[in-house]
C-alpha atoms as a PDB file:
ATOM      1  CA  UNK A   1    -140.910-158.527 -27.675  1.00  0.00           C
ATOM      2  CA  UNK A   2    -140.107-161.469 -25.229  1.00  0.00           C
ATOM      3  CA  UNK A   3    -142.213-163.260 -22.904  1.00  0.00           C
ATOM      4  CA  UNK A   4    -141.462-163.662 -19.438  1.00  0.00           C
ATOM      5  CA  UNK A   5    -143.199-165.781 -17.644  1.00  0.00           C
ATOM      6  CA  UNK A   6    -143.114-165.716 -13.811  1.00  0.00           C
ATOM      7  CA  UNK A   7    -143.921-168.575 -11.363  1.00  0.00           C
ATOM      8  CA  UNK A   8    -145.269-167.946  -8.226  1.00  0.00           C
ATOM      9  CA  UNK A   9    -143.320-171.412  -7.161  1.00  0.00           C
ATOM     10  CA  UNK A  10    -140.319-170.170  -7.653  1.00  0.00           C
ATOM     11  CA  UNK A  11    -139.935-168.202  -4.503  1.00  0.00           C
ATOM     12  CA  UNK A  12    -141.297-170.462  -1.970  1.00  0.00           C
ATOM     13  CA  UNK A  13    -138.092-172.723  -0.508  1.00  0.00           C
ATOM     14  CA  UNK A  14    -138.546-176.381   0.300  1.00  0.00           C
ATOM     15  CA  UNK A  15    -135.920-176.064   2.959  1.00  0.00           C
ATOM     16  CA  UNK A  16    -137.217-178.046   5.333  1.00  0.00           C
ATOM     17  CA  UNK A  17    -137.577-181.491   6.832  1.00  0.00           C
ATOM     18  CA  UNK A  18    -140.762-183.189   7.571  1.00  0.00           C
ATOM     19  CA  UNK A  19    -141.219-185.738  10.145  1.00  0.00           C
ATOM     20  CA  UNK A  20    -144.400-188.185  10.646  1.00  0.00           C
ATOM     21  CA  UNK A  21    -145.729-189.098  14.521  1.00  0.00           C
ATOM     22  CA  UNK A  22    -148.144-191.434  15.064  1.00  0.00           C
ATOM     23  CA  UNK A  23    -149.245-191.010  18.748  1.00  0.00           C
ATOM     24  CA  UNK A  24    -152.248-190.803  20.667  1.00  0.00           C
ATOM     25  CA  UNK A  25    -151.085-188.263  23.306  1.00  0.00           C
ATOM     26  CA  UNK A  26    -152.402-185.338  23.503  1.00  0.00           C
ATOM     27  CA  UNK A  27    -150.604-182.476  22.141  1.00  0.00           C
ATOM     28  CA  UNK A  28    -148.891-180.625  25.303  1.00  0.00           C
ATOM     29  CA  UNK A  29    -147.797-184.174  26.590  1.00  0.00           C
ATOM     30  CA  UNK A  30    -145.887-184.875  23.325  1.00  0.00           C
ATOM     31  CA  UNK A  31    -144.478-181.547  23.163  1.00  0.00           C
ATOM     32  CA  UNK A  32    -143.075-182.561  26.812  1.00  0.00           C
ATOM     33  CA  UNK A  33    -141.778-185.920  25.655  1.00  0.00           C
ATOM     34  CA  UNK A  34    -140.782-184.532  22.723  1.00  0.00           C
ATOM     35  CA  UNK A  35    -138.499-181.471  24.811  1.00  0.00           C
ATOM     36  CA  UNK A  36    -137.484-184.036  27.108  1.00  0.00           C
ATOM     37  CA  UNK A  37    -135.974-186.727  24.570  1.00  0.00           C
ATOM     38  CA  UNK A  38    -134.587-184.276  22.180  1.00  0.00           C
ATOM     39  CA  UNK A  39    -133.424-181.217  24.495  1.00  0.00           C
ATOM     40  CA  UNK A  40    -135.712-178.958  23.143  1.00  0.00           C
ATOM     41  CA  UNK A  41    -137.741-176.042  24.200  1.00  0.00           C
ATOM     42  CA  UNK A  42    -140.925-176.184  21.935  1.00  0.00           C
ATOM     43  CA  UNK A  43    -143.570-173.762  23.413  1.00  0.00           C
ATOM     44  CA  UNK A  44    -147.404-173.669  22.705  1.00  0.00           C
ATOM     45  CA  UNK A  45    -148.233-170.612  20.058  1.00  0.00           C
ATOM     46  CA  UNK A  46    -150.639-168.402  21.070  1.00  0.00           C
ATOM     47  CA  UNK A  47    -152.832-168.893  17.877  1.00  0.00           C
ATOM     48  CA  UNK A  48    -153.865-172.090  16.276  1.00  0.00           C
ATOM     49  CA  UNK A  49    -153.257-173.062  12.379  1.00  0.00           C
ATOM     50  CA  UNK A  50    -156.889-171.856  11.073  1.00  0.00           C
ATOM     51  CA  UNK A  51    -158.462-173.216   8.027  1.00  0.00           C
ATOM     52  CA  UNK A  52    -161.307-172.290   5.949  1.00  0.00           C
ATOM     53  CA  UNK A  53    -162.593-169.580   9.167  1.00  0.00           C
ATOM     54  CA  UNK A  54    -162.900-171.834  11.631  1.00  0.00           C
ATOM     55  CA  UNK A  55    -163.792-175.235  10.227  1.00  0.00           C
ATOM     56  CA  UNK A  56    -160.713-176.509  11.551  1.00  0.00           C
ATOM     57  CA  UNK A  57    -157.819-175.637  13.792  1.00  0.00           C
ATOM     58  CA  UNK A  58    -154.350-177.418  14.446  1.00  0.00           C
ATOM     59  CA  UNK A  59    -152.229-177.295  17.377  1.00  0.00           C
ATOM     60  CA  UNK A  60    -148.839-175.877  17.109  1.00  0.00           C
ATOM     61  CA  UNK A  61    -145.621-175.906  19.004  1.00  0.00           C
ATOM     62  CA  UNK A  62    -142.685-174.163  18.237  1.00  0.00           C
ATOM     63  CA  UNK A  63    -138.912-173.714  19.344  1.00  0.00           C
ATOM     64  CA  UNK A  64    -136.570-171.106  17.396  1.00  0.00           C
ATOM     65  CA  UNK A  65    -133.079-172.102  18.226  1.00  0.00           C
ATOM     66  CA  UNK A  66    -131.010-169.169  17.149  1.00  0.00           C
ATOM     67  CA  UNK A  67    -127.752-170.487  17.690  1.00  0.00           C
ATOM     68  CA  UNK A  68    -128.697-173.499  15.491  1.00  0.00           C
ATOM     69  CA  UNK A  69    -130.741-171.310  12.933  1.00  0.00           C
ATOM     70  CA  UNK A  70    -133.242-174.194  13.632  1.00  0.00           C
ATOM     71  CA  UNK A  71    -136.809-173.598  13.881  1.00  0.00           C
ATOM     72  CA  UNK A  72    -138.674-176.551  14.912  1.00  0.00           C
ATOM     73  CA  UNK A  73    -142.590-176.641  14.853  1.00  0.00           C
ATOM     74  CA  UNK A  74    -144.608-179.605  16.271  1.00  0.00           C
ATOM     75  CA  UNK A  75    -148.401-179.378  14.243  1.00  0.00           C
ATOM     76  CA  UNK A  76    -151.049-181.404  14.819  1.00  0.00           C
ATOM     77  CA  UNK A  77    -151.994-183.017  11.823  1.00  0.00           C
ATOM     78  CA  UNK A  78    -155.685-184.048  13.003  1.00  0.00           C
ATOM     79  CA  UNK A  79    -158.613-181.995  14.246  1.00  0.00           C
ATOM     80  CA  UNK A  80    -161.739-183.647  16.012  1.00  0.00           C
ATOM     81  CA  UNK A  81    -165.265-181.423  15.635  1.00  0.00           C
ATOM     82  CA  UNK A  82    -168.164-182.041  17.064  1.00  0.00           C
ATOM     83  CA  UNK A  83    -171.165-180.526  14.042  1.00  0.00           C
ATOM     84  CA  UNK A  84    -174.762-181.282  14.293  1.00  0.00           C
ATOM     85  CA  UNK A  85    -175.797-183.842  11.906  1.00  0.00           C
ATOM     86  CA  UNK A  86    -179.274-183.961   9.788  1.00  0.00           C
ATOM     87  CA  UNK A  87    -181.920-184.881  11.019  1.00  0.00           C
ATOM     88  CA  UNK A  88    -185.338-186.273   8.966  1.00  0.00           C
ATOM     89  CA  UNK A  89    -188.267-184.134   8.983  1.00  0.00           C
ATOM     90  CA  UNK A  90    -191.265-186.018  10.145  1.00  0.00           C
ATOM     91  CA  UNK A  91    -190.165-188.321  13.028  1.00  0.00           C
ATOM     92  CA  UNK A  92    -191.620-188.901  16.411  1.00  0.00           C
ATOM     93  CA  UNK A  93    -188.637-187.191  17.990  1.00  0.00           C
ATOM     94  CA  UNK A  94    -187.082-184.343  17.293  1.00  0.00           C
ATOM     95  CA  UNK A  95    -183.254-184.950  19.068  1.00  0.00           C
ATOM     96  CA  UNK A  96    -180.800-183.775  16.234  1.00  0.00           C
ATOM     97  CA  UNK A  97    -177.534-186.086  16.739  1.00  0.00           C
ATOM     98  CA  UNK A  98    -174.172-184.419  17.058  1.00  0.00           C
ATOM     99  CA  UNK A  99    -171.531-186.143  14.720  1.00  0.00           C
ATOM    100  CA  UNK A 100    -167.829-186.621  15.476  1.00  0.00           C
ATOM    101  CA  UNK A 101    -165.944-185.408  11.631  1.00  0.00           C
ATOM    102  CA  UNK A 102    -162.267-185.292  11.543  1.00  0.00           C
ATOM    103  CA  UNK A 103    -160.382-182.721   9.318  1.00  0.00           C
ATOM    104  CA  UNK A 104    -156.474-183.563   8.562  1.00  0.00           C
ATOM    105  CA  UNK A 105    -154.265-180.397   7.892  1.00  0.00           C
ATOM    106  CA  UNK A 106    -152.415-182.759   5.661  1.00  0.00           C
ATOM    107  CA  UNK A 107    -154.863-185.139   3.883  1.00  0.00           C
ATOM    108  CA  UNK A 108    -152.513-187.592   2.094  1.00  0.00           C
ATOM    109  CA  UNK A 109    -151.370-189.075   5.669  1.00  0.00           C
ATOM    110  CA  UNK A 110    -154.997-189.050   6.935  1.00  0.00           C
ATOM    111  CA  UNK A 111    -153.229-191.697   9.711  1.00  0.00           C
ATOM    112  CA  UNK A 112    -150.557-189.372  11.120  1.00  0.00           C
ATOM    113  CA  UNK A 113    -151.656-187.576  14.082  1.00  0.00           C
ATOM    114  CA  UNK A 114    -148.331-185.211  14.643  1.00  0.00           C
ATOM    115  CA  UNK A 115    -146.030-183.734  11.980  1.00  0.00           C
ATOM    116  CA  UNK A 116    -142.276-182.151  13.144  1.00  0.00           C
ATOM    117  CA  UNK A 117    -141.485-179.573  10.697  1.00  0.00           C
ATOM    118  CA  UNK A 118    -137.581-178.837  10.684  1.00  0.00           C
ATOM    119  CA  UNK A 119    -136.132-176.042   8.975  1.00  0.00           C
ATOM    120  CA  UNK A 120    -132.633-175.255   9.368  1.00  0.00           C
ATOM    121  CA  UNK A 121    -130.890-172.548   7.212  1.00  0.00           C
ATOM    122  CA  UNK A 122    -127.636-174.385   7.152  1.00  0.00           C
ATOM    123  CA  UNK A 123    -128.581-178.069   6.684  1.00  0.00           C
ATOM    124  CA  UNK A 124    -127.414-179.706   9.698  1.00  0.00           C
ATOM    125  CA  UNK A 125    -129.920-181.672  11.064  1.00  0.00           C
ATOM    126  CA  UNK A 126    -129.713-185.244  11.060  1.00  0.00           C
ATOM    127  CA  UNK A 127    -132.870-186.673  10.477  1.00  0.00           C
ATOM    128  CA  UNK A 128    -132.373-190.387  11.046  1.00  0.00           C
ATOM    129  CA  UNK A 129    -130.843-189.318  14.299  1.00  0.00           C
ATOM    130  CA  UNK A 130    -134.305-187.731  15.308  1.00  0.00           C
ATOM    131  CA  UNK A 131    -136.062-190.373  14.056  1.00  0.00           C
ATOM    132  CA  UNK A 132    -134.236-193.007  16.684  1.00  0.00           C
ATOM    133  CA  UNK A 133    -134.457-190.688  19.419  1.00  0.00           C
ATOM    134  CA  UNK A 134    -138.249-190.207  18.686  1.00  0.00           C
ATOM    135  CA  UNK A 135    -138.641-193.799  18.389  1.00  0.00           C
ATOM    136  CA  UNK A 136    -137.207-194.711  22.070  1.00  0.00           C
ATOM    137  CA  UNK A 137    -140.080-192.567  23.468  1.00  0.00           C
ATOM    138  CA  UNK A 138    -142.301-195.452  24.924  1.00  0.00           C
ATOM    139  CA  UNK A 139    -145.538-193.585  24.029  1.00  0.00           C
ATOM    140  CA  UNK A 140    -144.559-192.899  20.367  1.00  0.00           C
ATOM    141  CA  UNK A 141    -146.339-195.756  18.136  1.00  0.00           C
ATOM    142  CA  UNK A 142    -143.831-194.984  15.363  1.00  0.00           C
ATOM    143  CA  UNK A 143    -141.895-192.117  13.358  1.00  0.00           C
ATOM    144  CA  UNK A 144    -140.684-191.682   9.783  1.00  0.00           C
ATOM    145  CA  UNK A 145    -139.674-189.217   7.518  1.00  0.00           C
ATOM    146  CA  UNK A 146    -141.777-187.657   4.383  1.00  0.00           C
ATOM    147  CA  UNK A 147    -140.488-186.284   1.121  1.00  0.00           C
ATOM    148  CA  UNK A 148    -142.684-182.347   1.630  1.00  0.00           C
ATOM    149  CA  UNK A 149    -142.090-182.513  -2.342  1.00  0.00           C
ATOM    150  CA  UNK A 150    -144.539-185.417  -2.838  1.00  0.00           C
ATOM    151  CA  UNK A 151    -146.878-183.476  -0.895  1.00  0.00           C
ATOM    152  CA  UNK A 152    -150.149-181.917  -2.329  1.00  0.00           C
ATOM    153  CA  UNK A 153    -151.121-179.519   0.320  1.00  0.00           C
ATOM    154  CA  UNK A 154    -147.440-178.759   1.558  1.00  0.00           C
ATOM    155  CA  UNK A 155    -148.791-175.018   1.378  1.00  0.00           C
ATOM    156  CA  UNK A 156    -150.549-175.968   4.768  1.00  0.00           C
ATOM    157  CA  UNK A 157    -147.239-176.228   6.466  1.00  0.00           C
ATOM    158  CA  UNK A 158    -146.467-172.013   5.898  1.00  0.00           C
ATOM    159  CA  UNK A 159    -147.026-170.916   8.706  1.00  0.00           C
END
């Protein structure tokens, strides 16, 4: 009797393109610049990329151009929380300190603060064309492209 062995990998499809922003806009003013620069229509989605229940939520934007088969989502690849920290037992005051932690949705590019996420059905986007276009917005620090297949946590990005 054979084996057959089945691998869950198998059905998820790496069609798509990843883009890095490094920006310190907030999120609806990007997705502005962004619209503006590139002719797009990305839209605020009602709910947030959760992980972990609550411990962290991204931002997301999205655009589904159906006459493109394009669907371009704009995530925020940082989230800011403000947590109590500890505090000693035993001191003269007792003020607990709030601390600042940062969660990344993508933790090997812990310095990217936006991700595009580009997937087309009939592979014809142009990515270096995107990335000039992204680069002559004045308030963009820089923008490159990332390989999602050397990418640990690319299951973050379904969505």
């Amino acid at each position: 009797m054979a084996l057959h062995k089945l691998q869950v990998d198998d059905f998820y499809d790496d069609s798509f393109k990843l883009i890095a922003i490094h920006c310190r806009l907030e999120d609806y003013r990007l997705a502005y610049l962004i619209n503006k620069y590139l002719g797009l229509k990305l839209e605020r989605k009602d709910k947030d990329i959760d992980f972990k229940y609550l411990e962290s939520s991204y931002s997301i934007f999205e655009w589904d151009n159906e006459t493109e088969y394009i669907l371009w989502n704009l995530i925020s690849n940082m989230c800011k929380k403000e947590e109590d920290g500890l505090a000693s037992t035993g001191t003269l005051f007792n003020k607990s300190e709030k601390v600042l932690k940062t969660f990344n949705l993508i933790s090997e590019f812990k310095k990217v603060d936006y991700f595009i996420k580009i997937s087309d059905e009939i592979q014809n986007v142009n990515e270096k064309l995107i990335v000039h276009k992204l680069q002559a917005i004045p308030q963009i620090i820089t923008s490159y492209t990332v390989d999602p297949l050397k990418i640990k946590s690319k299951d973050h990005l379904i969505f």
